[in-house]
PDB file of N, CA and C in Angstrom:
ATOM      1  N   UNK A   1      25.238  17.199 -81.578  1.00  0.00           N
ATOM      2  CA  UNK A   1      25.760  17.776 -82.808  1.00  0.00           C
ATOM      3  C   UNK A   1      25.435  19.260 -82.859  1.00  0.00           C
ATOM      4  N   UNK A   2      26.369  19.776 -83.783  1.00  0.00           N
ATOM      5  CA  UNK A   2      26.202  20.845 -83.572  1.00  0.00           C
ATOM      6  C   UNK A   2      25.129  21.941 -85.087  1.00  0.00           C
ATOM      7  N   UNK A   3      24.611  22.780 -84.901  1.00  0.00           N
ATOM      8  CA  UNK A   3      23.832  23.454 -86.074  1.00  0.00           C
ATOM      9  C   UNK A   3      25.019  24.752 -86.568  1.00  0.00           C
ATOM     10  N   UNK A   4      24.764  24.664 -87.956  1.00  0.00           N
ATOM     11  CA  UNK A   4      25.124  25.492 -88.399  1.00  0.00           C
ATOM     12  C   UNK A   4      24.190  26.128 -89.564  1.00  0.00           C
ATOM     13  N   UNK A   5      24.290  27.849 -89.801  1.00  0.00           N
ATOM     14  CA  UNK A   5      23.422  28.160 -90.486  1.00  0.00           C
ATOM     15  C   UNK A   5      24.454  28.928 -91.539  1.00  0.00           C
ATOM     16  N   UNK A   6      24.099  28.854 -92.973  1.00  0.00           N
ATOM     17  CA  UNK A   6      25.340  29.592 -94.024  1.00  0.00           C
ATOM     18  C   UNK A   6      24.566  30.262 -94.812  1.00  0.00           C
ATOM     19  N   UNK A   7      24.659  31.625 -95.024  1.00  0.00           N
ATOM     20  CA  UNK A   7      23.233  32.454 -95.219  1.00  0.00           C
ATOM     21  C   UNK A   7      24.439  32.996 -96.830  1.00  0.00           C
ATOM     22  N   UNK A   8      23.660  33.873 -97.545  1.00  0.00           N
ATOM     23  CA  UNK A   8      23.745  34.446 -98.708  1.00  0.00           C
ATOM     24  C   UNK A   8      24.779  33.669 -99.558  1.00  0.00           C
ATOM     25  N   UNK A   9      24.046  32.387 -99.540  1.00  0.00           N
ATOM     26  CA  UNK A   9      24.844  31.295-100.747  1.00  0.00           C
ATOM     27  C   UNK A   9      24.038  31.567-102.078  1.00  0.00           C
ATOM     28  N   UNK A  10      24.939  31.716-102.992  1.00  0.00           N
ATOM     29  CA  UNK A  10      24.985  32.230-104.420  1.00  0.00           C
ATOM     30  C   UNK A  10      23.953  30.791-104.852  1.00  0.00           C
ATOM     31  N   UNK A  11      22.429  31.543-106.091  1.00  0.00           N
ATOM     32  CA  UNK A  11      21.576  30.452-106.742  1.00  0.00           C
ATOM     33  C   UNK A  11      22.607  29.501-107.318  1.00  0.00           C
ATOM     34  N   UNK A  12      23.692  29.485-108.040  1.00  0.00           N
ATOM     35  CA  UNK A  12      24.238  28.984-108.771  1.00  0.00           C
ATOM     36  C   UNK A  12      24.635  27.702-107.942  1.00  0.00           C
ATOM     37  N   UNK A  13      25.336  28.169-106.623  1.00  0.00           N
ATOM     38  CA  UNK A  13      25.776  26.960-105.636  1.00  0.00           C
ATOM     39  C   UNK A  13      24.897  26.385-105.046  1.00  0.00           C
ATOM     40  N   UNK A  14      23.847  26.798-104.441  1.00  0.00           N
ATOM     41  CA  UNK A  14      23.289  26.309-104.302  1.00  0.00           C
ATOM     42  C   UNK A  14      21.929  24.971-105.159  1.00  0.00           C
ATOM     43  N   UNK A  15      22.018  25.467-106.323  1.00  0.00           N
ATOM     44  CA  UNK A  15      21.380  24.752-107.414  1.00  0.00           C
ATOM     45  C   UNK A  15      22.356  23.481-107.897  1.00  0.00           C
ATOM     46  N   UNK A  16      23.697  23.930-108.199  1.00  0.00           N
ATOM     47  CA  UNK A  16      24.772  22.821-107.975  1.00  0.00           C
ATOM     48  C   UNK A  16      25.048  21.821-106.753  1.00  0.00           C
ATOM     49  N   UNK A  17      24.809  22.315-105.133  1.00  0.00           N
ATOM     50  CA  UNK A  17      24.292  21.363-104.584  1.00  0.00           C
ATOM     51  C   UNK A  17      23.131  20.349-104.575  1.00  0.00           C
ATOM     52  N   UNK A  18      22.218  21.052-104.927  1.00  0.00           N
ATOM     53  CA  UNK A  18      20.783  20.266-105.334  1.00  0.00           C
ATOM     54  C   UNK A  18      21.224  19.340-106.383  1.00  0.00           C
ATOM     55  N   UNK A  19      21.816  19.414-107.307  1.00  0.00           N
ATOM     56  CA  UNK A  19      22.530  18.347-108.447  1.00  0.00           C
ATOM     57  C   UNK A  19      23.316  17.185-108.101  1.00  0.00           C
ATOM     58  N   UNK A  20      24.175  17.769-106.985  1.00  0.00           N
ATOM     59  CA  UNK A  20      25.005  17.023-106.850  1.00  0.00           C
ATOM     60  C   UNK A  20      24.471  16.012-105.505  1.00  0.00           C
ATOM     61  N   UNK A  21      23.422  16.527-104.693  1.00  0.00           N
ATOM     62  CA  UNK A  21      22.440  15.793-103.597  1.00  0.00           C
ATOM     63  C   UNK A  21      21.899  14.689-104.443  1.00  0.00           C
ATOM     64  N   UNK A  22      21.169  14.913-105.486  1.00  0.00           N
ATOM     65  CA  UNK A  22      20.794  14.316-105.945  1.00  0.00           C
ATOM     66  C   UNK A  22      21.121  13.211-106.678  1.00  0.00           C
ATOM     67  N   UNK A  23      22.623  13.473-107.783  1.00  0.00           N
ATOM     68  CA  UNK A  23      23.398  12.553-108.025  1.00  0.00           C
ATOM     69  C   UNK A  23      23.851  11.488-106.812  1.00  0.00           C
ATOM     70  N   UNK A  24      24.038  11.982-105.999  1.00  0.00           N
ATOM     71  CA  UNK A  24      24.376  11.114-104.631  1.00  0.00           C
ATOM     72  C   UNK A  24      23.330  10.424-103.313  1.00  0.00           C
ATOM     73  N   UNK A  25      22.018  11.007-104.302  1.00  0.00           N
ATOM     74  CA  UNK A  25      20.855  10.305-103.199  1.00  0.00           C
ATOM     75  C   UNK A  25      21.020  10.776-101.782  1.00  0.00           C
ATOM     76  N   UNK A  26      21.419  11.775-101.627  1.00  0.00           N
ATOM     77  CA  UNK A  26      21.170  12.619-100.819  1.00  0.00           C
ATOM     78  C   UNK A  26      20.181  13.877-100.634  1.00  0.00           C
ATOM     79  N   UNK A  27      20.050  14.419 -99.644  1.00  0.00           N
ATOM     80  CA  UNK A  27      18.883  15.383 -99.327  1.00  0.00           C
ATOM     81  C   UNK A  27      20.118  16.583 -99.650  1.00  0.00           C
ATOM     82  N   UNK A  28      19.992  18.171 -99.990  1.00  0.00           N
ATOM     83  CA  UNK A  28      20.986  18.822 -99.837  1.00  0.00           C
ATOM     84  C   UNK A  28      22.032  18.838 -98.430  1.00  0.00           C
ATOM     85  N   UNK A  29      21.509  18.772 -97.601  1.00  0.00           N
ATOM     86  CA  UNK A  29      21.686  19.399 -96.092  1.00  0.00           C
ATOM     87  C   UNK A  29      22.635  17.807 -96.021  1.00  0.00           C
ATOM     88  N   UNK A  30      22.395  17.028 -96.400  1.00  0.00           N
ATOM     89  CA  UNK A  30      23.201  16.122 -96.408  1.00  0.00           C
ATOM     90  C   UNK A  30      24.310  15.811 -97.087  1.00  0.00           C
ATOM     91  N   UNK A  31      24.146  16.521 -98.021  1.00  0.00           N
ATOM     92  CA  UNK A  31      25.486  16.804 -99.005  1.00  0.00           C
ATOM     93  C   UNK A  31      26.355  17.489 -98.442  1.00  0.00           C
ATOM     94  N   UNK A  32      26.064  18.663 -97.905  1.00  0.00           N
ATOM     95  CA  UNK A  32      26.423  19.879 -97.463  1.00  0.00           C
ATOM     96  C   UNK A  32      27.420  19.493 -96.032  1.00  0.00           C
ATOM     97  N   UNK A  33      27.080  18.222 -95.881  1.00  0.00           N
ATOM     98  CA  UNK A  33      27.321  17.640 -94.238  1.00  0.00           C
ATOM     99  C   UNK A  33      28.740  16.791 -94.820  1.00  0.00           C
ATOM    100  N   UNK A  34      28.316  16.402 -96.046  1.00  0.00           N
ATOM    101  CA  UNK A  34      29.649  15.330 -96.728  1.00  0.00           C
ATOM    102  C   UNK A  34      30.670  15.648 -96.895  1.00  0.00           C
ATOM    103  N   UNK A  35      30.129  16.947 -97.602  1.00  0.00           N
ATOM    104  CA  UNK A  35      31.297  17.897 -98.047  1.00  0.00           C
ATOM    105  C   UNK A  35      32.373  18.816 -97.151  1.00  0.00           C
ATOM    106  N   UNK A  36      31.575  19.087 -95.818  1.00  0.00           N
ATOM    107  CA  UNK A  36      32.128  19.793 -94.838  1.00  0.00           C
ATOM    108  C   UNK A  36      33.185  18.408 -94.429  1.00  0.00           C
ATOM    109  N   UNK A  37      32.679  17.191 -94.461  1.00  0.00           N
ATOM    110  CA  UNK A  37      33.549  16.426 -93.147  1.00  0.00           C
ATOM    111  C   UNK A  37      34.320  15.955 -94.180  1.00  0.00           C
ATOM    112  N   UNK A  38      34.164  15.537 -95.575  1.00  0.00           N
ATOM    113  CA  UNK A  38      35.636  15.322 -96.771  1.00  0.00           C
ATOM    114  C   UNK A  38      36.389  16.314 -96.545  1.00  0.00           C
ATOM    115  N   UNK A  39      36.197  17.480 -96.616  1.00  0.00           N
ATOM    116  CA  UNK A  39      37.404  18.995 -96.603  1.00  0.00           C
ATOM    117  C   UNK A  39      37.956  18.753 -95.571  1.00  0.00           C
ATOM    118  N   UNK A  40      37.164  18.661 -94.222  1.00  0.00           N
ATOM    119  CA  UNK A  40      38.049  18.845 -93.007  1.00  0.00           C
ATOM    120  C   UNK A  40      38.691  17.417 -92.185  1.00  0.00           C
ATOM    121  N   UNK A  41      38.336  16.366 -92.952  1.00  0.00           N
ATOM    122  CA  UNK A  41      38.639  15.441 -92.328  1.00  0.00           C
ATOM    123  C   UNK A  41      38.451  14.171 -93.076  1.00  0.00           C
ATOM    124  N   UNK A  42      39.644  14.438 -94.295  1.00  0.00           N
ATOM    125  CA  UNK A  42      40.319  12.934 -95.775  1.00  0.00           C
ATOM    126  C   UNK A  42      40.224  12.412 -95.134  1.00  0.00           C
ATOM    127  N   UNK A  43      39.901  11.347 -95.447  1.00  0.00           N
ATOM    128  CA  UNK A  43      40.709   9.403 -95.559  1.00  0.00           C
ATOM    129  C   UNK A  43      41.918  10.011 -95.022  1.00  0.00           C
ATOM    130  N   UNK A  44      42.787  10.565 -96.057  1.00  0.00           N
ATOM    131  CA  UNK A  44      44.380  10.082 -96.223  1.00  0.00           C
ATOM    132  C   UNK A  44      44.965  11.088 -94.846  1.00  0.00           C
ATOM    133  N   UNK A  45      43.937  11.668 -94.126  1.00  0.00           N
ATOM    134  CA  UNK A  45      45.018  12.856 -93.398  1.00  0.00           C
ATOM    135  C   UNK A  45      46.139  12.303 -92.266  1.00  0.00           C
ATOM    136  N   UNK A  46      46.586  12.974 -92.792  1.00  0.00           N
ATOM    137  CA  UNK A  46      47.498  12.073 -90.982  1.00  0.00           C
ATOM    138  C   UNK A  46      46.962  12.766 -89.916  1.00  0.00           C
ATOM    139  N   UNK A  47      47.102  11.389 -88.763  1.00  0.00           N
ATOM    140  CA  UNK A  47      46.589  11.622 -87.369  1.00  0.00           C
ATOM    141  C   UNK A  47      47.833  11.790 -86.713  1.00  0.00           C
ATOM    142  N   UNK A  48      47.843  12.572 -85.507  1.00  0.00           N
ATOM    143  CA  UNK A  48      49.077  13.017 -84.979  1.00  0.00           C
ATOM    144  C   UNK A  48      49.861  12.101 -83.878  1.00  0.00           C
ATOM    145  N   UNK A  49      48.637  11.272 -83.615  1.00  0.00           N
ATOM    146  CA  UNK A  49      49.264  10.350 -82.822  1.00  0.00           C
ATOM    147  C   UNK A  49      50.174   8.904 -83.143  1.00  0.00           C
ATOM    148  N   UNK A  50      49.533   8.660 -84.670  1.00  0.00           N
ATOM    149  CA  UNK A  50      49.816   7.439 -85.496  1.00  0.00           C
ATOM    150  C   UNK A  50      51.212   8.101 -85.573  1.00  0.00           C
ATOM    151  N   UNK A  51      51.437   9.373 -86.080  1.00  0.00           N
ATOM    152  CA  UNK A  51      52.360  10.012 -86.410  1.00  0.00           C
ATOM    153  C   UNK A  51      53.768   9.798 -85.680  1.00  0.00           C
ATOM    154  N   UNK A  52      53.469  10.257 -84.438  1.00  0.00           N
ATOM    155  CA  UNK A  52      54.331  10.147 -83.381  1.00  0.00           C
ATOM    156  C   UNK A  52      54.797   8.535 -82.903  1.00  0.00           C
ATOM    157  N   UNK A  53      53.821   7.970 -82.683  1.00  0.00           N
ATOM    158  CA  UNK A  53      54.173   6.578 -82.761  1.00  0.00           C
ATOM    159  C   UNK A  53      54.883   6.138 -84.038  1.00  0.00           C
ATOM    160  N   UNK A  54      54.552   6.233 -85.021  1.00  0.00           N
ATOM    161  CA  UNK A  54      55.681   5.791 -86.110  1.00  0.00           C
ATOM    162  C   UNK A  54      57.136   6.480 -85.888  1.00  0.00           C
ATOM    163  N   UNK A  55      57.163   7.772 -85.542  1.00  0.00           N
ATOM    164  CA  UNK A  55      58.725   8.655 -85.778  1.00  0.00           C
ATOM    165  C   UNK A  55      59.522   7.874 -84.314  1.00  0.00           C
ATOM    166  N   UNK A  56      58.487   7.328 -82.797  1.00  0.00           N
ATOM    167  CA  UNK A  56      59.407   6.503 -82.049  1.00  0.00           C
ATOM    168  C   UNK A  56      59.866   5.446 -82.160  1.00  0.00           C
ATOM    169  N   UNK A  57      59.167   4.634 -83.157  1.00  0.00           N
ATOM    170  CA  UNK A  57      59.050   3.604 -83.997  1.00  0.00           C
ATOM    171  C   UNK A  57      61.034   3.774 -84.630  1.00  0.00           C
ATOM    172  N   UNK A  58      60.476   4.439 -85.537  1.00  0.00           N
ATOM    173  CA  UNK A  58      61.746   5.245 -86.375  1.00  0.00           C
ATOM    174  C   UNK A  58      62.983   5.343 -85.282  1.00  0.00           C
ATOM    175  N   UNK A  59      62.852   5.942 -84.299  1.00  0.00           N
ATOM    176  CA  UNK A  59      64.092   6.270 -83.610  1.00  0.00           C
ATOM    177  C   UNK A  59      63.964   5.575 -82.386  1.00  0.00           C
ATOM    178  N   UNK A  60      64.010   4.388 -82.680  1.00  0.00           N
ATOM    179  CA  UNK A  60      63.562   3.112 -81.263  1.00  0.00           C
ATOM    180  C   UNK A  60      63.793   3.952 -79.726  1.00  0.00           C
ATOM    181  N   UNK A  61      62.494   4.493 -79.734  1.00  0.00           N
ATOM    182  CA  UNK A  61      62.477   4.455 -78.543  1.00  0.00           C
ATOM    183  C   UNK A  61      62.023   3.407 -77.617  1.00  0.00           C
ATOM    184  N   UNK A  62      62.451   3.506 -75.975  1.00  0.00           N
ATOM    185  CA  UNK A  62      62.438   2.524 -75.458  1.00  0.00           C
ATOM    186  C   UNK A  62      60.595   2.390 -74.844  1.00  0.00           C
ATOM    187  N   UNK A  63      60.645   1.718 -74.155  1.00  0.00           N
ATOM    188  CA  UNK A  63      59.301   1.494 -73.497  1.00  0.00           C
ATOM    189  C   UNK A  63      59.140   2.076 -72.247  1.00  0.00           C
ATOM    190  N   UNK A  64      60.088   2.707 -71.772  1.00  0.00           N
ATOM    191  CA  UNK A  64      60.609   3.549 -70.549  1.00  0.00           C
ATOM    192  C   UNK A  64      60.307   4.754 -71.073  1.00  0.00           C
ATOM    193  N   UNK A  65      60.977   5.214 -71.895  1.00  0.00           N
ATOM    194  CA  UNK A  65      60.565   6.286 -73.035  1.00  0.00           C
ATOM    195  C   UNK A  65      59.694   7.129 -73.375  1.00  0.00           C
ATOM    196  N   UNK A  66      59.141   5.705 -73.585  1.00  0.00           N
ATOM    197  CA  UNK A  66      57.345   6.124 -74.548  1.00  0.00           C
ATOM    198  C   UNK A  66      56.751   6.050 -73.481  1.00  0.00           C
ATOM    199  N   UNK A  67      56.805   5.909 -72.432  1.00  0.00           N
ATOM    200  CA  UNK A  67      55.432   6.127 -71.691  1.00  0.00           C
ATOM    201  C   UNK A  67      54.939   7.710 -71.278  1.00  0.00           C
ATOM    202  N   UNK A  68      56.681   8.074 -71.624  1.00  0.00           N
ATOM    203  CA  UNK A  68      56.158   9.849 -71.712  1.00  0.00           C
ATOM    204  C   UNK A  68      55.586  10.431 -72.542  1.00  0.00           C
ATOM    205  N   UNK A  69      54.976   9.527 -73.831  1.00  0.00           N
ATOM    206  CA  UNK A  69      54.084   9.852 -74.805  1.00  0.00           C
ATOM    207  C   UNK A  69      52.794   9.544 -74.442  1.00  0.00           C
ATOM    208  N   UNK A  70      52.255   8.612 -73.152  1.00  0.00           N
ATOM    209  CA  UNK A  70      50.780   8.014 -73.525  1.00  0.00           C
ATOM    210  C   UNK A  70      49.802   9.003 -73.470  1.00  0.00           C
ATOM    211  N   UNK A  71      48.870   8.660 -73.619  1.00  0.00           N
ATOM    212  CA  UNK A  71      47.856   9.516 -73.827  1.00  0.00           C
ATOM    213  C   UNK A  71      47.099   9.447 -72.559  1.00  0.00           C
ATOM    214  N   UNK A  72      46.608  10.765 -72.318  1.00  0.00           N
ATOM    215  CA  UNK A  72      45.999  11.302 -71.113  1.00  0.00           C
ATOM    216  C   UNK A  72      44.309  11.143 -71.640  1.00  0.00           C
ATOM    217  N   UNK A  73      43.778   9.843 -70.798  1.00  0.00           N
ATOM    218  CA  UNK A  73      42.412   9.459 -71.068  1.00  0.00           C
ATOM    219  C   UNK A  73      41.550  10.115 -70.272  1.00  0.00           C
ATOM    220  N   UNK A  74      41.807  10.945 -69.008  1.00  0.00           N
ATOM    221  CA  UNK A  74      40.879  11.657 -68.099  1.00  0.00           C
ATOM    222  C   UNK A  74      39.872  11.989 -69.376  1.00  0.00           C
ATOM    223  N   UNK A  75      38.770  12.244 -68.564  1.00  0.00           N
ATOM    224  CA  UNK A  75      37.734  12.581 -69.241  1.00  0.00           C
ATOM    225  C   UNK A  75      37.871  14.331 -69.147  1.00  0.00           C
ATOM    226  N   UNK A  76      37.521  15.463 -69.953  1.00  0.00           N
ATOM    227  CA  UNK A  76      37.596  16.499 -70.483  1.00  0.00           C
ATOM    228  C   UNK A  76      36.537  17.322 -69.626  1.00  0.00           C
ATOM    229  N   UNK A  77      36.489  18.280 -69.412  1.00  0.00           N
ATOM    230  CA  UNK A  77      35.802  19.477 -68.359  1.00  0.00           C
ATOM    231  C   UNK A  77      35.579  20.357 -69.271  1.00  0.00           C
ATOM    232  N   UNK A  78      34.116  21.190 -68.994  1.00  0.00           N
ATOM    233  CA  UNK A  78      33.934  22.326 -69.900  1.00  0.00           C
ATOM    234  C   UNK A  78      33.795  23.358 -68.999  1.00  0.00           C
ATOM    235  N   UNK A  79      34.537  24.560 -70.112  1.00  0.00           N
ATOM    236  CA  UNK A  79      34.196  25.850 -69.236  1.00  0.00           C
ATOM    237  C   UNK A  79      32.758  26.386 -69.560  1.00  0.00           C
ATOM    238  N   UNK A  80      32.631  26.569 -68.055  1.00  0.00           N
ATOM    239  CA  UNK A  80      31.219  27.694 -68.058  1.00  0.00           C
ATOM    240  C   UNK A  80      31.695  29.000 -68.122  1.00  0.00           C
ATOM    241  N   UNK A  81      31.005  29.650 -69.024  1.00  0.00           N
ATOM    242  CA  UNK A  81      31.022  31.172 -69.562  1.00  0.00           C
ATOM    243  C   UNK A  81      29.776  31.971 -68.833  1.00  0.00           C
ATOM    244  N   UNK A  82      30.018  32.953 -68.100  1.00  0.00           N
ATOM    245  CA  UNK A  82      28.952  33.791 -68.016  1.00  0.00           C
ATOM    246  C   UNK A  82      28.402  34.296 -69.474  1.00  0.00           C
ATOM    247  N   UNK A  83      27.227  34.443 -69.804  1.00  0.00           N
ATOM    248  CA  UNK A  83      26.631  34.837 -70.773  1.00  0.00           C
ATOM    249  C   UNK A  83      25.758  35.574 -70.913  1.00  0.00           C
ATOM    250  N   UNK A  84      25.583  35.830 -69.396  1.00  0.00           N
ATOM    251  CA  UNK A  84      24.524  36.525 -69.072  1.00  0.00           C
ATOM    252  C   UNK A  84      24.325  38.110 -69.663  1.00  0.00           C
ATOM    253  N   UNK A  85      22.851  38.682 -70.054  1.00  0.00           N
ATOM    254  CA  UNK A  85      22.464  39.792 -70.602  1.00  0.00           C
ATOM    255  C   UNK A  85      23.628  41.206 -70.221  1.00  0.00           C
ATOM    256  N   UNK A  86      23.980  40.938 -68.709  1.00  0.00           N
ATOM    257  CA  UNK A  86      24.333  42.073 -68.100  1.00  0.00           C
ATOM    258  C   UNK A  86      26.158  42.189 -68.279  1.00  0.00           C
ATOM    259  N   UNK A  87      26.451  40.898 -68.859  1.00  0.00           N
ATOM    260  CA  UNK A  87      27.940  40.943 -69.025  1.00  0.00           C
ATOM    261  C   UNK A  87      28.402  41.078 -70.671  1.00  0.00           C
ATOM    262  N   UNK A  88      27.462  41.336 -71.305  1.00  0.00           N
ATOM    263  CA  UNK A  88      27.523  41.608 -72.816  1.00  0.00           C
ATOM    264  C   UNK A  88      27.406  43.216 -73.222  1.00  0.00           C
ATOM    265  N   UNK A  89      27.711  43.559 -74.048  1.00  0.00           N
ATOM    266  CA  UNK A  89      28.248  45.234 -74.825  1.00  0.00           C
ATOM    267  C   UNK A  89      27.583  45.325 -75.340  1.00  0.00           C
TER     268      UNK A  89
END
């Protein structure tokens, strides 16, 4: 997981999180965690794949078809970044 740090949050919001941690039996930092993943990621959002499968659904595509939709399960590669002292400004 990843850290994040959110610096010069207003007493007011922050005291309103403490309220609202608390209403919810939560620690702040845990609120703060709720609230980030409700905004960025409803219940109701649509997923893009459900998506697409319903619209071939919709316009019967065949099974010949759709296989030009499946999904590519390879496992994912990360880039290495030089980061080093001597390649920075």
């Amino acid at each position: 997981m990843a850290n994040l740090t959110v610096r010069n949050v207003p007493h007011e919001v922050h005291r309103a999180l403490r309220v609202r941690a608390a209403h919810s039996g939560r620690s702040v930092e845990a609120e703060v965690r709720a609230i980030l993943q409700d905004s960025v990621m409803p219940e109701n959002r649509v997923k893009l794949g459900s998506l697409l499968a319903e619209i071939g659904k919709q316009i019967q595509l065949t099974d010949e078809e759709m296989k030009y939709f499946e999904r590519d399960h390879t496992p994912h590669t990360h880039i290495k970044l030089d980061c080093s002292s001597s390649s920075r400004r």
